[in-house]
Protein backbone atom coordinates (compact mmCIF):
# COMPACT_ATOMS: atom_id res chain seq x y z
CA UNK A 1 229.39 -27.48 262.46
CA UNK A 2 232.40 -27.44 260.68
CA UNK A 3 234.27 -27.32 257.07
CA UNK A 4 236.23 -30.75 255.48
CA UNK A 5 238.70 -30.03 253.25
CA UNK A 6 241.81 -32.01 252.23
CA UNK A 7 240.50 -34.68 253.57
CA UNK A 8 240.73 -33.02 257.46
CA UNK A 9 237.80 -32.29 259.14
CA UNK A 10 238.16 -29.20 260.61
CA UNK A 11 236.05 -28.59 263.37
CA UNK A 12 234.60 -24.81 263.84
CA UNK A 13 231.67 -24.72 265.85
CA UNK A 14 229.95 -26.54 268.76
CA UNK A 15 228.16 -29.83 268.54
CA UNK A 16 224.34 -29.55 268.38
CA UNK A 17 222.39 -30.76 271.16
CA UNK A 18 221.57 -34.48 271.68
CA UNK A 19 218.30 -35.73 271.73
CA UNK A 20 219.78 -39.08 273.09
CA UNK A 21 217.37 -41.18 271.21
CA UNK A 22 219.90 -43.79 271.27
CA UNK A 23 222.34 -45.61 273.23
CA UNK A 24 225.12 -47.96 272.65
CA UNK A 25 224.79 -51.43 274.19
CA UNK A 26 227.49 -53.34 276.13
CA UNK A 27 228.76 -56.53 273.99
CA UNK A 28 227.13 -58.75 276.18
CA UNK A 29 224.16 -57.58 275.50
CA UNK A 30 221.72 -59.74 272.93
CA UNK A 31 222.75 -59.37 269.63
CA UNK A 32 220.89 -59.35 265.93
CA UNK A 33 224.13 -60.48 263.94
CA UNK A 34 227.47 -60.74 263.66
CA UNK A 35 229.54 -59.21 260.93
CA UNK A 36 232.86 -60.15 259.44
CA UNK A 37 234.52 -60.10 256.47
CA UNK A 38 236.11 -62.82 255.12
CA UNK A 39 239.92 -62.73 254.87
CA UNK A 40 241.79 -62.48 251.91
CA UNK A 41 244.93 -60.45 252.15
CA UNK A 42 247.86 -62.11 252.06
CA UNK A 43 250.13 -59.78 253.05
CA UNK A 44 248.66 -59.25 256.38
CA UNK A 45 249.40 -62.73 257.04
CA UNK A 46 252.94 -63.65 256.46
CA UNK A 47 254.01 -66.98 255.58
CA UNK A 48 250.51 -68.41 257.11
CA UNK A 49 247.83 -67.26 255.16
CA UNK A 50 246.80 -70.61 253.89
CA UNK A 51 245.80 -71.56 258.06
CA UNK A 52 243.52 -68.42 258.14
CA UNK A 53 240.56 -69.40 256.41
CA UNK A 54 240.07 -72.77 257.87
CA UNK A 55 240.26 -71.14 261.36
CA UNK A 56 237.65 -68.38 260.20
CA UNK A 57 235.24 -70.69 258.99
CA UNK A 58 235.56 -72.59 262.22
CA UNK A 59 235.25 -69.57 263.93
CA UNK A 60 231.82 -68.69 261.48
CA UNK A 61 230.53 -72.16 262.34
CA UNK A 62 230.86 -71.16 266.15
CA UNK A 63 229.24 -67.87 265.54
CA UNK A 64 226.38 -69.07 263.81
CA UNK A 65 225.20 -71.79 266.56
CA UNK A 66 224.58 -68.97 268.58
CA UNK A 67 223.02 -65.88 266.65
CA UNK A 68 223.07 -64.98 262.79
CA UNK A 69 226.39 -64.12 261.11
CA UNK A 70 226.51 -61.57 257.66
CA UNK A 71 230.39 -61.70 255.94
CA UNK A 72 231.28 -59.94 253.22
CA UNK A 73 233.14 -61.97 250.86
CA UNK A 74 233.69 -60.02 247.88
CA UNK A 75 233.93 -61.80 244.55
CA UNK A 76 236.38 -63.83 242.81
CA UNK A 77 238.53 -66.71 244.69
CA UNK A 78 237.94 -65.46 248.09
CA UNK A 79 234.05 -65.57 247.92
CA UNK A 80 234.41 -68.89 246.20
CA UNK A 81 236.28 -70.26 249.19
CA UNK A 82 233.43 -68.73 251.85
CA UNK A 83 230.87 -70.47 250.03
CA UNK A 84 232.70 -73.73 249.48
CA UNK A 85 233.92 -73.24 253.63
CA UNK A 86 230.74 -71.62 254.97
CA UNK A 87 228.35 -71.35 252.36
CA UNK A 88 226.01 -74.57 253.60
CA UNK A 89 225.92 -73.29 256.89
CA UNK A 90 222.59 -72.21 258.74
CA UNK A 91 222.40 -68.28 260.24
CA UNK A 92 224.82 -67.56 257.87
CA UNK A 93 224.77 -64.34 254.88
CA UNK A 94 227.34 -64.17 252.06
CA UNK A 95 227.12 -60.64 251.06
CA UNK A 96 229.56 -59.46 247.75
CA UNK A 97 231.01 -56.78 248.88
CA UNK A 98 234.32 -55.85 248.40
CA UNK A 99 237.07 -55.07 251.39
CA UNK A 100 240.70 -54.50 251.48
CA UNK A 101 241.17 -56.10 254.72
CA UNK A 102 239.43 -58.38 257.29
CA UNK A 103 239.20 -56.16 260.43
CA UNK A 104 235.79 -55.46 260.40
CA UNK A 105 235.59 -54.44 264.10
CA UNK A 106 238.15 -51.25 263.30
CA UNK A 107 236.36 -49.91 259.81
CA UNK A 108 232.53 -51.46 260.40
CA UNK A 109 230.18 -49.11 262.27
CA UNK A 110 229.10 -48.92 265.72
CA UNK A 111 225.96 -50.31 265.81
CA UNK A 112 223.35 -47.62 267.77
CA UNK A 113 220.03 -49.05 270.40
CA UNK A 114 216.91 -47.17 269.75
CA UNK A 115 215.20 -45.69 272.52
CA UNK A 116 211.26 -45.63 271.99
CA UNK A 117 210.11 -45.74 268.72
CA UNK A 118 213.10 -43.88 267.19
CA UNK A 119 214.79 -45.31 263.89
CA UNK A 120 217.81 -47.81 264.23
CA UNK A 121 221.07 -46.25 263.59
CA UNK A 122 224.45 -46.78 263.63
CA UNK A 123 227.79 -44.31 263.88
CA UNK A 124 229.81 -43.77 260.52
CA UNK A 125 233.57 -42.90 262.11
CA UNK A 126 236.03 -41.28 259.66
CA UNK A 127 238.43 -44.03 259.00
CA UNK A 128 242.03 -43.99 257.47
CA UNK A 129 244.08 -47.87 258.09
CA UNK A 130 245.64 -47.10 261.85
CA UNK A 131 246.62 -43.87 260.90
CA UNK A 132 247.71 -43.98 257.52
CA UNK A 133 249.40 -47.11 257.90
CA UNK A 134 248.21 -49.29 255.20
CA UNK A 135 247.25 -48.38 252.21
CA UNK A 136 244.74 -49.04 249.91
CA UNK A 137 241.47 -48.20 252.54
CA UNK A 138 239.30 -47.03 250.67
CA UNK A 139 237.32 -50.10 250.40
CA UNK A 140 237.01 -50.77 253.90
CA UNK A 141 236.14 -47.18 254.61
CA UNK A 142 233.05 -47.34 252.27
CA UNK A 143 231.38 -50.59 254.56
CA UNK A 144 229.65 -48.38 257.00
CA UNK A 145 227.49 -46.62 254.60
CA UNK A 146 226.93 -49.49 252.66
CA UNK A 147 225.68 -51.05 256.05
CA UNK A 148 223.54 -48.23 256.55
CA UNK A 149 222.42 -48.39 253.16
CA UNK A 150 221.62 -51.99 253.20
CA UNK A 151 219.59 -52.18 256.59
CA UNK A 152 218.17 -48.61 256.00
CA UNK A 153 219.93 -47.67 259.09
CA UNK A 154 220.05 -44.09 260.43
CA UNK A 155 223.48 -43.10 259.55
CA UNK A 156 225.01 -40.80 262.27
CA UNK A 157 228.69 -39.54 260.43
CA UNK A 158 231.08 -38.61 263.12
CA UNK A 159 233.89 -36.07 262.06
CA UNK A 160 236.54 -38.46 264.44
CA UNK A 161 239.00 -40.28 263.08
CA UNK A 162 238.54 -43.98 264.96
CA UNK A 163 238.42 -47.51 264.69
CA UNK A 164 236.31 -49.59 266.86
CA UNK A 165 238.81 -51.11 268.67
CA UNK A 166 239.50 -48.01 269.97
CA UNK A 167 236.42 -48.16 272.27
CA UNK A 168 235.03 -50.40 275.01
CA UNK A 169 231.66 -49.77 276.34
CA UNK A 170 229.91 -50.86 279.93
CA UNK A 171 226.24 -50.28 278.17
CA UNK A 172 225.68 -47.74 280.80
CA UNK A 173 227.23 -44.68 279.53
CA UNK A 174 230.85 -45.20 280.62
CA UNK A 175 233.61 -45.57 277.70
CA UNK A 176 237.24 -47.23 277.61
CA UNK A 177 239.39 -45.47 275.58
CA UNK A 178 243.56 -44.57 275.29
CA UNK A 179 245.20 -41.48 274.76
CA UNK A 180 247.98 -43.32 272.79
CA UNK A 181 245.88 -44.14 270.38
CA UNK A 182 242.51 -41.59 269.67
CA UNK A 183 244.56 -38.38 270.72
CA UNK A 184 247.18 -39.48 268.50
CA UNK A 185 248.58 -37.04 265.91
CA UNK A 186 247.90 -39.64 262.61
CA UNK A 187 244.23 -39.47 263.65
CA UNK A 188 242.82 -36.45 264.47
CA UNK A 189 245.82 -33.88 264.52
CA UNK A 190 243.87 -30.63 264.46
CA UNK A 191 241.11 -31.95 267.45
CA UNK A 192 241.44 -31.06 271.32
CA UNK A 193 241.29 -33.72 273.56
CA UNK A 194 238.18 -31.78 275.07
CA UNK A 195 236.58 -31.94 271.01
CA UNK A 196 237.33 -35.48 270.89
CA UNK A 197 235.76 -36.69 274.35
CA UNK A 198 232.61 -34.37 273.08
CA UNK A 199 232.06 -36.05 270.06
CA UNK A 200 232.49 -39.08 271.85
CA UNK A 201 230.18 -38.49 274.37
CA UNK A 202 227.61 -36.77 272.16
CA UNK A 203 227.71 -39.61 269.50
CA UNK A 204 227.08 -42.72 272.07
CA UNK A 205 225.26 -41.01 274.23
CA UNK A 206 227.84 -40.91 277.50
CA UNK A 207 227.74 -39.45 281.03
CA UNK A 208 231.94 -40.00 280.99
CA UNK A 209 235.01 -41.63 279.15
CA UNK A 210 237.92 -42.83 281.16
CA UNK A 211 241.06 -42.46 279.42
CA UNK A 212 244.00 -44.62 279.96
CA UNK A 213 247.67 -43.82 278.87
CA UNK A 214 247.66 -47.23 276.29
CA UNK A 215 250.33 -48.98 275.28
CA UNK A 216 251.83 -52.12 276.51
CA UNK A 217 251.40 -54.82 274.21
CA UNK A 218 254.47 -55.21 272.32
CA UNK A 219 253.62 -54.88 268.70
CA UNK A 220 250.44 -53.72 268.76
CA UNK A 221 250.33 -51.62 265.45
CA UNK A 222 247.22 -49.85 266.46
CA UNK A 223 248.62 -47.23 268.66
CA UNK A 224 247.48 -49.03 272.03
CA UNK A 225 243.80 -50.36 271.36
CA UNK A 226 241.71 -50.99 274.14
CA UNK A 227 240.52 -54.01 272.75
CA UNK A 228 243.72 -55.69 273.52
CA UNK A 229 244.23 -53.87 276.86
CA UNK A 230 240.91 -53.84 279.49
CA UNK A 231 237.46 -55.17 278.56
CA UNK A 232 233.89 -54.45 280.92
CA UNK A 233 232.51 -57.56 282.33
CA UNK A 234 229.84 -55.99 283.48
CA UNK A 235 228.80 -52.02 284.20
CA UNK A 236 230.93 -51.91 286.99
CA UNK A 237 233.84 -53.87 286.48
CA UNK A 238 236.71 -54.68 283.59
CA UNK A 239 239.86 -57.06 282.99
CA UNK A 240 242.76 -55.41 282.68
CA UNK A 241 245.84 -57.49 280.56
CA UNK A 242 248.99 -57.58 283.13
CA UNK A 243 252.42 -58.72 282.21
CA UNK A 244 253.58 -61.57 284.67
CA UNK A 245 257.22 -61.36 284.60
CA UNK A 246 258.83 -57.56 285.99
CA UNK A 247 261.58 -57.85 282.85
CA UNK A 248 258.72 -58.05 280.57
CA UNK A 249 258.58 -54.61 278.34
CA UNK A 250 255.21 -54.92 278.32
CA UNK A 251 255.54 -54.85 282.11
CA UNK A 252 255.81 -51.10 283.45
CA UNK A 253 253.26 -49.76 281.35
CA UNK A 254 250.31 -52.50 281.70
CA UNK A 255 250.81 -52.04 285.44
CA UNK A 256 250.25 -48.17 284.34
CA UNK A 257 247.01 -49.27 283.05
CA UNK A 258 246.09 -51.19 285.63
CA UNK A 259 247.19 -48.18 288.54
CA UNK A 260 244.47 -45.96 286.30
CA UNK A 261 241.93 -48.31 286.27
CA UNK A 262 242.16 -48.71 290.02
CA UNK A 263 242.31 -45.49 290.86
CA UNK A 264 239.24 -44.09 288.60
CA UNK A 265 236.23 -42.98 289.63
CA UNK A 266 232.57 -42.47 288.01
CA UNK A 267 230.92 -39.19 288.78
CA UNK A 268 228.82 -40.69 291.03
CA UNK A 269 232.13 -41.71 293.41
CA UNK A 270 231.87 -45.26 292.60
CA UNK A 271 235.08 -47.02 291.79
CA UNK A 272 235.62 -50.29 289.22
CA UNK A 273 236.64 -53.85 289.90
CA UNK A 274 239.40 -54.60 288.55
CA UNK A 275 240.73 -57.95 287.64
CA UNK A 276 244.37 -58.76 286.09
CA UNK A 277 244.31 -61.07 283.14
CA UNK A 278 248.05 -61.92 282.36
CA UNK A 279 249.43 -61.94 279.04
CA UNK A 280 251.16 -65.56 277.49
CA UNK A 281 254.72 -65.36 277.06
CA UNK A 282 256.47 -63.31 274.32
CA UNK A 283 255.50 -64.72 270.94
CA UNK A 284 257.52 -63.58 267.93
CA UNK A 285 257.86 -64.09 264.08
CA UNK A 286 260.62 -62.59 262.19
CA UNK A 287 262.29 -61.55 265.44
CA UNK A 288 259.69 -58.97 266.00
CA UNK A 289 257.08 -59.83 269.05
CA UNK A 290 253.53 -60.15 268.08
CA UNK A 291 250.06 -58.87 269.99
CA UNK A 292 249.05 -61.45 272.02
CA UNK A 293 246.70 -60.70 274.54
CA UNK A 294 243.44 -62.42 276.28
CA UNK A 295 241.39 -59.56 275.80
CA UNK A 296 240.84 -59.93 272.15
CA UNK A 297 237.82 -62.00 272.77
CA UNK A 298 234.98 -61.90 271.50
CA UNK A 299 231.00 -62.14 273.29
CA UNK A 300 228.23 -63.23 271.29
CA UNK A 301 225.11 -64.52 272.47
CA UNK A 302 225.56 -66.98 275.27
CA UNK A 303 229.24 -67.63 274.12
CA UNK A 304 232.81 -66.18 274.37
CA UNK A 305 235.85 -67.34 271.83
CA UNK A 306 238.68 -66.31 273.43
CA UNK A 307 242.65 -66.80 271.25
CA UNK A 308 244.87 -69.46 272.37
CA UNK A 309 248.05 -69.06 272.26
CA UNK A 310 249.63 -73.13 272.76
CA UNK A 311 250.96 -70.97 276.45
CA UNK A 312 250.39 -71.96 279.79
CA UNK A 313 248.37 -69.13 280.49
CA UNK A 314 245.80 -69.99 278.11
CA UNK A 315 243.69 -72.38 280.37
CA UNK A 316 243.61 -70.08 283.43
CA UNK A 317 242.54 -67.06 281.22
CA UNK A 318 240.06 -69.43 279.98
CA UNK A 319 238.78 -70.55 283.07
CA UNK A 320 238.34 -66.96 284.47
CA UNK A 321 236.43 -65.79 281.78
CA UNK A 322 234.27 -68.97 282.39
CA UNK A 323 233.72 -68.09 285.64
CA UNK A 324 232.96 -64.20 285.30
CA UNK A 325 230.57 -64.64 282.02
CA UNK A 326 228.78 -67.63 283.55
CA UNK A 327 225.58 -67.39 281.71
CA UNK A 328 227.68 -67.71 278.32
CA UNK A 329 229.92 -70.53 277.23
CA UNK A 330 233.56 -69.77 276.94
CA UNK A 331 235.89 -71.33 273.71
CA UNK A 332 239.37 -71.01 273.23
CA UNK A 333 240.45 -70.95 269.50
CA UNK A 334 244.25 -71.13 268.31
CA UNK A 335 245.36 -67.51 267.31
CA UNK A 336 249.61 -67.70 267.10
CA UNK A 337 248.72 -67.87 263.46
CA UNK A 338 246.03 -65.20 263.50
CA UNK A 339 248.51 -62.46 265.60
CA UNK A 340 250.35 -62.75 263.08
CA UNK A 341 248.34 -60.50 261.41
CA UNK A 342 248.59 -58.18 264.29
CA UNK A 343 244.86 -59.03 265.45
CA UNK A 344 242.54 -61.12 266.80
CA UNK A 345 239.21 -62.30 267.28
CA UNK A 346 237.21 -59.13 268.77
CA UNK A 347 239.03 -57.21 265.56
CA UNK A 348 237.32 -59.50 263.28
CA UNK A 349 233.77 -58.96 264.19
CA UNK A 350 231.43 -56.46 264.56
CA UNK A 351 227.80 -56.87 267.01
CA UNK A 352 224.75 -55.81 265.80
CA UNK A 353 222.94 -55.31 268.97
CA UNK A 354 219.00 -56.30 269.23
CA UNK A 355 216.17 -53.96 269.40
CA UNK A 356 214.95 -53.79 273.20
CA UNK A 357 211.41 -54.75 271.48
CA UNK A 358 213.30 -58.21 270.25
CA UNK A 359 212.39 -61.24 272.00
CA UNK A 360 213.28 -63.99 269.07
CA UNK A 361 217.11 -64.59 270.47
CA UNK A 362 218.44 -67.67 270.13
């Protein structure tokens, strides 16, 4: 399939076939567990680090009313603060495994559906910080297989470079991605676009992926995550973030987003719905404007925590995600200290979806 050397995987012949005995379910779609890891670096949170804990463990609490929640928590002071924060709380696993950073939903796998009686399994994606951006990784690039290992998971090892931000799924074989950010040079510089849609396809089991430009939100340090820029609602429809004010530099390019979105179209002919979600206002620290966007939520089982940013916009983006997940209950959660570390709450987590055999949800 191919030869990895210097740490490149170069790619030299064509994929296998599929057997597509799995496929990858929508978020909203019943979930086994949650999994974070619990936060620790204080460097990714400038001059509010002490905040961060309090507001994950709130956020764990949350979680765990709803469906069971594993965090890795490493050893030392951090994992004496999750058990002293978290520790007592029911549906929730302390694991002791070491990270460099919180993000789990960038460097954690993608969690695979069995069809039939196949094995579970879940996607191992190369993984290197946002493109070589911040060292030490090594840690969080060894959670997958440890994952795997631990749950005796089928481990499926992609040769792409990606986080899991980086992808948005409908649950029926359509994929969100951006070309700023997966075609990007500090990710996979010796892959084809064609390669990289292939791989993409062939791993999650796809009939299409629908590339937007990216970009957009001002400070983003991913390279133009979809996570932050359009999320499905359902199979046929997505929120797209939109800048409010023309003079916005966000502006030009989320409307860019937003054009594409409109204008695709599924094989079948069918178009999406499309519905704007504004952005707050520019928040900054340091001079320098942070990634705030609406879109970082994140869907568990019957509820949605959504950042709040103390903006005016935070009630309306509220209520519309109220109204289009009805079935779930929708929670806003402060997150001007949390963007600080250039993420939110869909980066923290990772869902491990149910097996379509699993009636005991919560």
């Amino acid at each position: 399939m191919g030869d990895y050397s210097n740490g490149i995987w170069m790619m030299t012949e064509p994929l296998p076939p599929n057997n597509f005995t799995h496929r990858w379910p929508a978020e909203w779609e019943p979930h086994r567990a949650t999994w974070l890891s619990w936060p620790h670096n204080r460097a990714t949170w400038p001059g509010c680090f002490d905040s961060i804990p309090p507001l994950f463990a709130h956020f764990v609490q949350l979680l765990a009313d709803h469906e069971p929640v594993v965090i890795l928590i490493g050893n030392g002071f951090c994992a004496e603060q999750a058990r002293e924060l978290v520790g007592n709380v029911q549906n929730v696993t302390l694991l002791p495994w070491r990270t460099n950073d919180a993000w789990m939903r960038d460097y954690g796998p993608t969690f695979l559906q069995a069809i039939d009686d196949h094995p579970d399994a879940l996607i191992q994606w190369q993984y290197n910080a946002w493109g070589g951006k911040y060292p030490p990784w090594k840690l969080d690039s060894q959670v997958s297989r440890t994952i795997s290992r631990e749950l005796n998971y089928r481990s499926v090892i992609s040769p792409l470079t990606l986080e899991g931000g980086a992808i948005e799924g409908n649950g029926d074989r359509l994929l969100m991605t951006t070309e700023s950010c997966v075609l990007h040079r500090n990710r996979n510089p010796n892959s084809t676009r064609s390669f990289i849609e292939s791989c993409l396809l062939h791993a999650l089991n796809l009939e299409q992926v629908l590339w937007l430009h990216g970009g957009g939100i001002a400070g983003d340090d991913t390279d133009g995550h979809i996570d932050q820029l359009a999320r499905f609602i359902c199979a046929n429809a997505v929120v797209a973030a939109v800048a409010k004010d023309p003079t916005d530099s966000a502006y030009r390019k989320l409307r860019e987003n937003l054009d594409q979105l409109e204008d695709f179209r599924r094989h079948d002919g069918s178009s999406l719905q499309v519905i704007p979600l504004p952005i707050p206002d520019p928040i900054c620290y340091n001079g320098t404007r942070l990634p705030a966007s609406y879109c970082n939520y994140y869907i568990a089982n019957q509820l949605i925590v959504i950042p709040q940013f103390d903006d005016p916009a935070d009630e309306p983006a509220r209520d519309l995600l109220q109204m289009l997940y009805p079935a779930h209950r929708v929670v806003g959660l402060p997150a001007r200290d949390l963007i600080r570390g250039l993420g939110a709450f869909h980066c923290l987590t990772q869902q491990q979806p149910c097996a379509r055999d699993d009636v005991n949800l919560r």
